[in-house]
C-alpha atoms as a PDB file:
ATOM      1  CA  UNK A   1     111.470 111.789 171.058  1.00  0.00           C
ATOM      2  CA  UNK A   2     113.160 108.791 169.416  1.00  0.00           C
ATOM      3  CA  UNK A   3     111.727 107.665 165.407  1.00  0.00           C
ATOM      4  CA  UNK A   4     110.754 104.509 165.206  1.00  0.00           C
ATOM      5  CA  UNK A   5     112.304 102.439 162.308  1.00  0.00           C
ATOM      6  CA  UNK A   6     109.741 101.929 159.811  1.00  0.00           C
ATOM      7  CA  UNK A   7     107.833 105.229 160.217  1.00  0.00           C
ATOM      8  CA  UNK A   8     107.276 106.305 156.986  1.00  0.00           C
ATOM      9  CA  UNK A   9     109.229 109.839 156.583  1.00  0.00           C
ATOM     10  CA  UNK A  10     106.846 112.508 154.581  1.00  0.00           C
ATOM     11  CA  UNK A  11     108.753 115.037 151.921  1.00  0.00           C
ATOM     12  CA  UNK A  12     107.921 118.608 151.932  1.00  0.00           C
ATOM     13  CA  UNK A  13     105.451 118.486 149.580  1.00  0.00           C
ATOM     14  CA  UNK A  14     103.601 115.684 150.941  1.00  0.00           C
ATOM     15  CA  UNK A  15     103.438 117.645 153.990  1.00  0.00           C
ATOM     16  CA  UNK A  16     102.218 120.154 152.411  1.00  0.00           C
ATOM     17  CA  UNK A  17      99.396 118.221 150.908  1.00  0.00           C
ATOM     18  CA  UNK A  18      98.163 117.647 154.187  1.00  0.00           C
ATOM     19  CA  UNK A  19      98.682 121.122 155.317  1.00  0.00           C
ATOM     20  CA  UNK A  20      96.727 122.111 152.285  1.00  0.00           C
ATOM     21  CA  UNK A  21      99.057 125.075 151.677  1.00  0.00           C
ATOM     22  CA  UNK A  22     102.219 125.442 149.417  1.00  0.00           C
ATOM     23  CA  UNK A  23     105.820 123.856 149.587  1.00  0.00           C
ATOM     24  CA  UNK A  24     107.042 127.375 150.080  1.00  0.00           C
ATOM     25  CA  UNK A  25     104.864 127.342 153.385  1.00  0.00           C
ATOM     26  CA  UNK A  26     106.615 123.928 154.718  1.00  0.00           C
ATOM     27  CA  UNK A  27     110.302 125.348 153.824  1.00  0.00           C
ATOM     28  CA  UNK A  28     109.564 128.631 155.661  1.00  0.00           C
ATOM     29  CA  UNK A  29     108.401 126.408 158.683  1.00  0.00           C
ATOM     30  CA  UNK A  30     111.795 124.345 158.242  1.00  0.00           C
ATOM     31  CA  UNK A  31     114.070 127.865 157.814  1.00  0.00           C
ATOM     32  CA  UNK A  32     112.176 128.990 161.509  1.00  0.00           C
ATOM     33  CA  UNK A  33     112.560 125.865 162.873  1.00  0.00           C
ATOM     34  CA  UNK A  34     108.311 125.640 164.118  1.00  0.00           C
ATOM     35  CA  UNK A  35     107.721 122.273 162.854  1.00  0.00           C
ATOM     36  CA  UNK A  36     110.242 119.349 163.659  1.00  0.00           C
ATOM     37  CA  UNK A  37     112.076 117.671 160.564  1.00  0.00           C
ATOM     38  CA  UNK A  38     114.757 114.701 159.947  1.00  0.00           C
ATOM     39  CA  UNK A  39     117.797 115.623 157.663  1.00  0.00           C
ATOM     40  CA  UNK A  40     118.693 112.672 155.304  1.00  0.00           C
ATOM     41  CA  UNK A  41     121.744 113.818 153.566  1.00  0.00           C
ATOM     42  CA  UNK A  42     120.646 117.030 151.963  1.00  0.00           C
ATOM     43  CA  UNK A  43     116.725 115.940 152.029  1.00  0.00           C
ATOM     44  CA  UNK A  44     114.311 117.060 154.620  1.00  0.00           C
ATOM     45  CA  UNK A  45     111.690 114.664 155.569  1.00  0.00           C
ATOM     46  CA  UNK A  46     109.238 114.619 158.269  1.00  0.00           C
ATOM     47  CA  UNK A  47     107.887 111.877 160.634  1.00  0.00           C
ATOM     48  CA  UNK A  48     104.088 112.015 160.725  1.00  0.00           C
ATOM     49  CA  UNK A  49     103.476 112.936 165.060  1.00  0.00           C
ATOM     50  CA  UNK A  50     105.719 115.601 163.978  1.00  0.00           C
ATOM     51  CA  UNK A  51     103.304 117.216 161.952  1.00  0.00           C
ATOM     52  CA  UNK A  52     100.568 116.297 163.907  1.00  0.00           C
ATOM     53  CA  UNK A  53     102.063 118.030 166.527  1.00  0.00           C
ATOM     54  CA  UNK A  54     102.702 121.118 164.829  1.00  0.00           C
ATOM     55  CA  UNK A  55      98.999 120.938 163.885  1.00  0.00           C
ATOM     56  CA  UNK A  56      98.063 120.881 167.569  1.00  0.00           C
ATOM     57  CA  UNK A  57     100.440 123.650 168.717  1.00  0.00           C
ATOM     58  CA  UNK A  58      98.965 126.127 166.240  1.00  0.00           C
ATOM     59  CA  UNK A  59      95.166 124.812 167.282  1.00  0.00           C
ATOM     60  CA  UNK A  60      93.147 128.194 168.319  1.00  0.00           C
ATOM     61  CA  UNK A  61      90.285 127.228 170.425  1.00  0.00           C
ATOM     62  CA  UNK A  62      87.045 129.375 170.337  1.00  0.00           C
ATOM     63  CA  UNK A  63      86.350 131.315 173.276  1.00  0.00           C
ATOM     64  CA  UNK A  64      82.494 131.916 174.462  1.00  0.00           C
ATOM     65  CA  UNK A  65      81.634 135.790 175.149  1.00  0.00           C
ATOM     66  CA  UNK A  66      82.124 135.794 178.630  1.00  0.00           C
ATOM     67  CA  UNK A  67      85.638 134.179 178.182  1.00  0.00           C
ATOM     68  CA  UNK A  68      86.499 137.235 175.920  1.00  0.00           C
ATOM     69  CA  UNK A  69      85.300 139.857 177.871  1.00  0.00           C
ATOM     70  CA  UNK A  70      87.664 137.949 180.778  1.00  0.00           C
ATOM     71  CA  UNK A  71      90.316 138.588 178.821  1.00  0.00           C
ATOM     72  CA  UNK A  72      89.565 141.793 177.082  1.00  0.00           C
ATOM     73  CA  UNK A  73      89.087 143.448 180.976  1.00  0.00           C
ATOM     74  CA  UNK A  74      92.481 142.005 181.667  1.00  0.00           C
ATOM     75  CA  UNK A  75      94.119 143.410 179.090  1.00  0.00           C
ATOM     76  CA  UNK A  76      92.679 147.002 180.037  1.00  0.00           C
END
């Protein structure tokens, strides 16, 4: 996926901001490599569609009672 010049980059903590969580939270994402990131020298910045796609990855979905018991009986 290619950046497009212009696209403001996000730092860590602005990330986190959005996240609502802690700095600590987005550098542990960056040391496991789940959410994508853009070295720029020795910074770490983030494009925004990266983020929102790290929100959508981690999206859980609610299942209705007869989906669970679907997969609950699978399971067994």
């Amino acid at each position: 996926m290619r950046h497009r010049l212009g696209e403001e980059l996000l730092t860590g903590e602005q990330v986190a901001a959005l996240l609502k969580t802690t700095p600590r939270f987005v550098r542990r994402l960056v040391q496991a490599r789940r959410i994508e990131y853009v070295k720029v020298g020795r910074l770490v910045r983030f494009r925004e569609a990266a983020v929102a796609d790290y929100i959508e990855r981690n999206r859980v979905v609610p299942l209705s009672r007869a989906e669970l018991r679907r997969q609950i009986g699978r399971a067994a």
